[in-house]
N, C-alpha and C. Protein backbone atom coordinates (compact mmCIF):
# COMPACT_ATOMS: atom_id res chain seq x y z
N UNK A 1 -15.88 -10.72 -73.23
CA UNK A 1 -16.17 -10.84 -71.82
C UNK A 1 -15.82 -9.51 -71.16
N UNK A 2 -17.08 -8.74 -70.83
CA UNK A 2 -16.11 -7.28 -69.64
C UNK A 2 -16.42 -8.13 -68.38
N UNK A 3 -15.09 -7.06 -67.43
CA UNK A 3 -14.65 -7.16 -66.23
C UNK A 3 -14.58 -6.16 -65.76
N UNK A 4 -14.93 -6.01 -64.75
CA UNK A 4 -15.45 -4.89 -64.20
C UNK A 4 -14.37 -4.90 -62.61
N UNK A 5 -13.52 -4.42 -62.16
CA UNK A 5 -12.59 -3.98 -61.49
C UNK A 5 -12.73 -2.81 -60.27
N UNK A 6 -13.06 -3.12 -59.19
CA UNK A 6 -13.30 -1.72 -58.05
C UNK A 6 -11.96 -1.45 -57.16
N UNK A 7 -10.97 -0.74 -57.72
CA UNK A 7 -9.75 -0.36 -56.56
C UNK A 7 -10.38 0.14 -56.04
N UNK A 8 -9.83 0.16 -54.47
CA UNK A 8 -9.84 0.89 -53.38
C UNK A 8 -8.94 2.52 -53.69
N UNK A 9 -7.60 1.64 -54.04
CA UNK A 9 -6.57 3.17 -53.88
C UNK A 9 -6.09 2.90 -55.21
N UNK A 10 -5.35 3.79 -55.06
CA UNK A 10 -4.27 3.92 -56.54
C UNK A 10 -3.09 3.54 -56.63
N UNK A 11 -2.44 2.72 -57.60
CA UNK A 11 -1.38 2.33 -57.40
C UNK A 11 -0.98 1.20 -58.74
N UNK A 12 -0.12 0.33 -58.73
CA UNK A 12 -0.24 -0.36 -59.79
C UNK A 12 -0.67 -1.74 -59.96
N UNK A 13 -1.16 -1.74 -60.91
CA UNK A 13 -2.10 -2.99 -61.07
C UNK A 13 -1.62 -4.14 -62.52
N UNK A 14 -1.98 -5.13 -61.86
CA UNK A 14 -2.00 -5.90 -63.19
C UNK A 14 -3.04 -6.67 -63.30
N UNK A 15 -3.55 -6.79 -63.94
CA UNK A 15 -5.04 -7.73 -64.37
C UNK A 15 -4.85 -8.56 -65.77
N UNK A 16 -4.81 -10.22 -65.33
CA UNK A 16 -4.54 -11.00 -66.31
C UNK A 16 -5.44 -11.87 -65.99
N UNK A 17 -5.80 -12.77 -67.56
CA UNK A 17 -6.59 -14.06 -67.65
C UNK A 17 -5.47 -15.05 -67.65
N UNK A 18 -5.97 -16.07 -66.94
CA UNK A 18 -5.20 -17.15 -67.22
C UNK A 18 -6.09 -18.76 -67.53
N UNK A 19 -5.76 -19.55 -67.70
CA UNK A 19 -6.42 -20.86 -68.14
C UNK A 19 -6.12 -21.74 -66.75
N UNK A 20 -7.01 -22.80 -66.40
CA UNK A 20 -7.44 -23.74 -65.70
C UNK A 20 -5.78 -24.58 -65.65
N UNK A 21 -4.68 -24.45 -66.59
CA UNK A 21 -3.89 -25.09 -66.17
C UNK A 21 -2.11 -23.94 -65.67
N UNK A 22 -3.07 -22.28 -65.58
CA UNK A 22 -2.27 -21.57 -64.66
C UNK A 22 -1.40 -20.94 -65.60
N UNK A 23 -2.03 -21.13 -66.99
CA UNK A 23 -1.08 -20.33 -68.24
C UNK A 23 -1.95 -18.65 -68.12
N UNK A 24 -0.53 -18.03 -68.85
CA UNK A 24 -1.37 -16.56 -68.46
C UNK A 24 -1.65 -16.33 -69.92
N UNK A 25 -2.88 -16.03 -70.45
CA UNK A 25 -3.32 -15.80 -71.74
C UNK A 25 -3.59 -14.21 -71.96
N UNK A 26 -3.57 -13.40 -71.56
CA UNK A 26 -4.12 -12.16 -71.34
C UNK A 26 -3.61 -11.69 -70.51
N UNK A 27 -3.54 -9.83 -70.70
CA UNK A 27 -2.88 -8.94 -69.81
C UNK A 27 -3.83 -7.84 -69.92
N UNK A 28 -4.96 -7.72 -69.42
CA UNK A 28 -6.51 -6.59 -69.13
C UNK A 28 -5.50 -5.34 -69.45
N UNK A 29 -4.73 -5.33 -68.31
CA UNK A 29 -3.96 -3.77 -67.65
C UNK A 29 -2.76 -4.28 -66.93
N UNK A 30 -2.02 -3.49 -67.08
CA UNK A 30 -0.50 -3.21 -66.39
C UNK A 30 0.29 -2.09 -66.49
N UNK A 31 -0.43 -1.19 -65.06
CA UNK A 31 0.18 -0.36 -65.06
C UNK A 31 -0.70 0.92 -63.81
N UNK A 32 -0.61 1.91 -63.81
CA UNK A 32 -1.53 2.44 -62.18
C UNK A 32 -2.63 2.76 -62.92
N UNK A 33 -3.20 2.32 -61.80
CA UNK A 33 -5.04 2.55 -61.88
C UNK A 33 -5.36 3.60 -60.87
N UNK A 34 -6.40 4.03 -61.32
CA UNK A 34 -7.01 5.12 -59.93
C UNK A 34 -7.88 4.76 -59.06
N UNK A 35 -8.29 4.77 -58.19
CA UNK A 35 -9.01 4.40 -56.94
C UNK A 35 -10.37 4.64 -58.05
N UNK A 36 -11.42 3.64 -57.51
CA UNK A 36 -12.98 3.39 -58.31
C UNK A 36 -12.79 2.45 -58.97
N UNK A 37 -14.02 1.93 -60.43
CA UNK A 37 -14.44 1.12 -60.80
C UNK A 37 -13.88 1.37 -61.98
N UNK A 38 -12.99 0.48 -63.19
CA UNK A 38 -12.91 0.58 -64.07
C UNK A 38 -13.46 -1.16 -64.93
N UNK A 39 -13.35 -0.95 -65.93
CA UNK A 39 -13.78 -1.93 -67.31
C UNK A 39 -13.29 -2.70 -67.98
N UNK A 40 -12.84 -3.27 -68.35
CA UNK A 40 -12.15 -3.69 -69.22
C UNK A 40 -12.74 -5.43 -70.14
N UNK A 41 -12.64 -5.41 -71.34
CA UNK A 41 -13.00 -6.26 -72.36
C UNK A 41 -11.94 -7.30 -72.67
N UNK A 42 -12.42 -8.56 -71.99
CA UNK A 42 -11.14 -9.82 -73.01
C UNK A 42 -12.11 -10.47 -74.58
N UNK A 43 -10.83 -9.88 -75.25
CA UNK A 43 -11.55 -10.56 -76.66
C UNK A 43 -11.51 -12.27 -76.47
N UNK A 44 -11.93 -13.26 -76.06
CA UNK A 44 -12.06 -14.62 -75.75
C UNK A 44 -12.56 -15.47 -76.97
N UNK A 45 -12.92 -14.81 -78.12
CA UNK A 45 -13.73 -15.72 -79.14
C UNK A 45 -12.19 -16.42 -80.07
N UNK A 46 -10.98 -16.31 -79.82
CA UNK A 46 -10.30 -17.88 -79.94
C UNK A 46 -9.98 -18.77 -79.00
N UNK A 47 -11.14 -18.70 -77.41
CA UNK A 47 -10.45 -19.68 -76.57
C UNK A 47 -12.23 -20.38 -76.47
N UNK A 48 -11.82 -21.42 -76.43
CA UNK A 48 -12.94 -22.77 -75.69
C UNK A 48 -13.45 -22.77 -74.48
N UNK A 49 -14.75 -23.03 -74.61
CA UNK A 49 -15.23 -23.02 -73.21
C UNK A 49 -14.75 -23.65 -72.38
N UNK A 50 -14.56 -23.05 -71.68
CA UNK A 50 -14.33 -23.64 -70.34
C UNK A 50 -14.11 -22.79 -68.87
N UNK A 51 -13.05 -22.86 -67.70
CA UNK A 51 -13.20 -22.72 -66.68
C UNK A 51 -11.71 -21.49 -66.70
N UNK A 52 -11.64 -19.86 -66.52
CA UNK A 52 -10.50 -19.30 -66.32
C UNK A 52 -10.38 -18.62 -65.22
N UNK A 53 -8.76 -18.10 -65.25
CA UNK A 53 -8.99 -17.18 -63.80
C UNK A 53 -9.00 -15.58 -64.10
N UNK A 54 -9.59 -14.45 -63.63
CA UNK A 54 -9.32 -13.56 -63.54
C UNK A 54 -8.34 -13.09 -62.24
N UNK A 55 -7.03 -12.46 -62.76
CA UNK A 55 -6.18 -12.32 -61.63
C UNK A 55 -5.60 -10.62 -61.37
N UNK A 56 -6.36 -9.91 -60.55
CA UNK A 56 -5.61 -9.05 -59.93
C UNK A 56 -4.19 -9.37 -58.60
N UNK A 57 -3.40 -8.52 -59.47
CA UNK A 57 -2.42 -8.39 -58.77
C UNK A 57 -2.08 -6.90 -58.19
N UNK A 58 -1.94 -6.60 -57.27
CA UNK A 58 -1.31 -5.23 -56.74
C UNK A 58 -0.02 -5.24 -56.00
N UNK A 59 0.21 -4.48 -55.56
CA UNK A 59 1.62 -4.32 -54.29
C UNK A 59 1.31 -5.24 -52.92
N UNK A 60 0.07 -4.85 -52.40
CA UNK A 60 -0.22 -5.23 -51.67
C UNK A 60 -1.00 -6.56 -51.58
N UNK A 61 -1.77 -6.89 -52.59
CA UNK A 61 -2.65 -8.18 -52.83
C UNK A 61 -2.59 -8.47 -53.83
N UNK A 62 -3.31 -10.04 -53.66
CA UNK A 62 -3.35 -10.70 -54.69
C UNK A 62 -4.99 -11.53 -54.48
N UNK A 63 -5.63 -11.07 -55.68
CA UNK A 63 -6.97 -11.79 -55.86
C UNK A 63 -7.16 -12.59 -57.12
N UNK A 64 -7.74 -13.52 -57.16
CA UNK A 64 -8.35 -14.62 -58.52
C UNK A 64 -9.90 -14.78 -58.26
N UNK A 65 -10.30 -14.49 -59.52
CA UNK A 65 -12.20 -15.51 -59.64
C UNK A 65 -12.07 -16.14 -60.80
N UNK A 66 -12.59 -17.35 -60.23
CA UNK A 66 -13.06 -18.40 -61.35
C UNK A 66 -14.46 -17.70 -62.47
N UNK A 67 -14.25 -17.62 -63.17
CA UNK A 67 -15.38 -17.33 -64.40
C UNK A 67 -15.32 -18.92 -65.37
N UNK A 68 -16.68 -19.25 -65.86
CA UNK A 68 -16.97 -19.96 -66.72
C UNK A 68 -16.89 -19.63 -68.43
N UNK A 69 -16.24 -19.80 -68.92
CA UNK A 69 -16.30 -19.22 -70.60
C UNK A 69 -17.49 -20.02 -71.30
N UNK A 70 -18.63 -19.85 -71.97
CA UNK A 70 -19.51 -20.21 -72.19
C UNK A 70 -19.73 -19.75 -73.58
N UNK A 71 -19.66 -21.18 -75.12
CA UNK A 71 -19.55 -20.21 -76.43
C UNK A 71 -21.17 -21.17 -76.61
């Protein structure tokens, strides 16, 4: 699965998957990012379809999207 990520500024970031019951399975990145668009790949082919969160975290915010896992 890529994820595709647009900071505004620079600073530090964490970007994790987590599962529908709020477990954190994945850690994308942790650590400073630069202002723009970066990438990043979750290897997902040992988890089951279903419903996860993508979670940016920063200093300042905090964002989640629901993605569908689809095998």
């Amino acid at each position: 699965v890529n994820v595709t990520l647009n900071q505004n500024q620079s600073g530090p970031i964490t970007l994790a998957i987590s599962d529908i019951k709020g477990r954190e399975l994945a850690i994308l990145f942790d650590g400073i990012m630069q202002s723009g668009k970066s990438s990043f790949t979750w290897n997902a082919t040992i988890y089951p379809t279903g419903i996860y969160f993508i979670k940016s975290i920063s200093e300042n915010q905090r964002q989640a999207k629901k993605i569908m896992l689809v095998k």
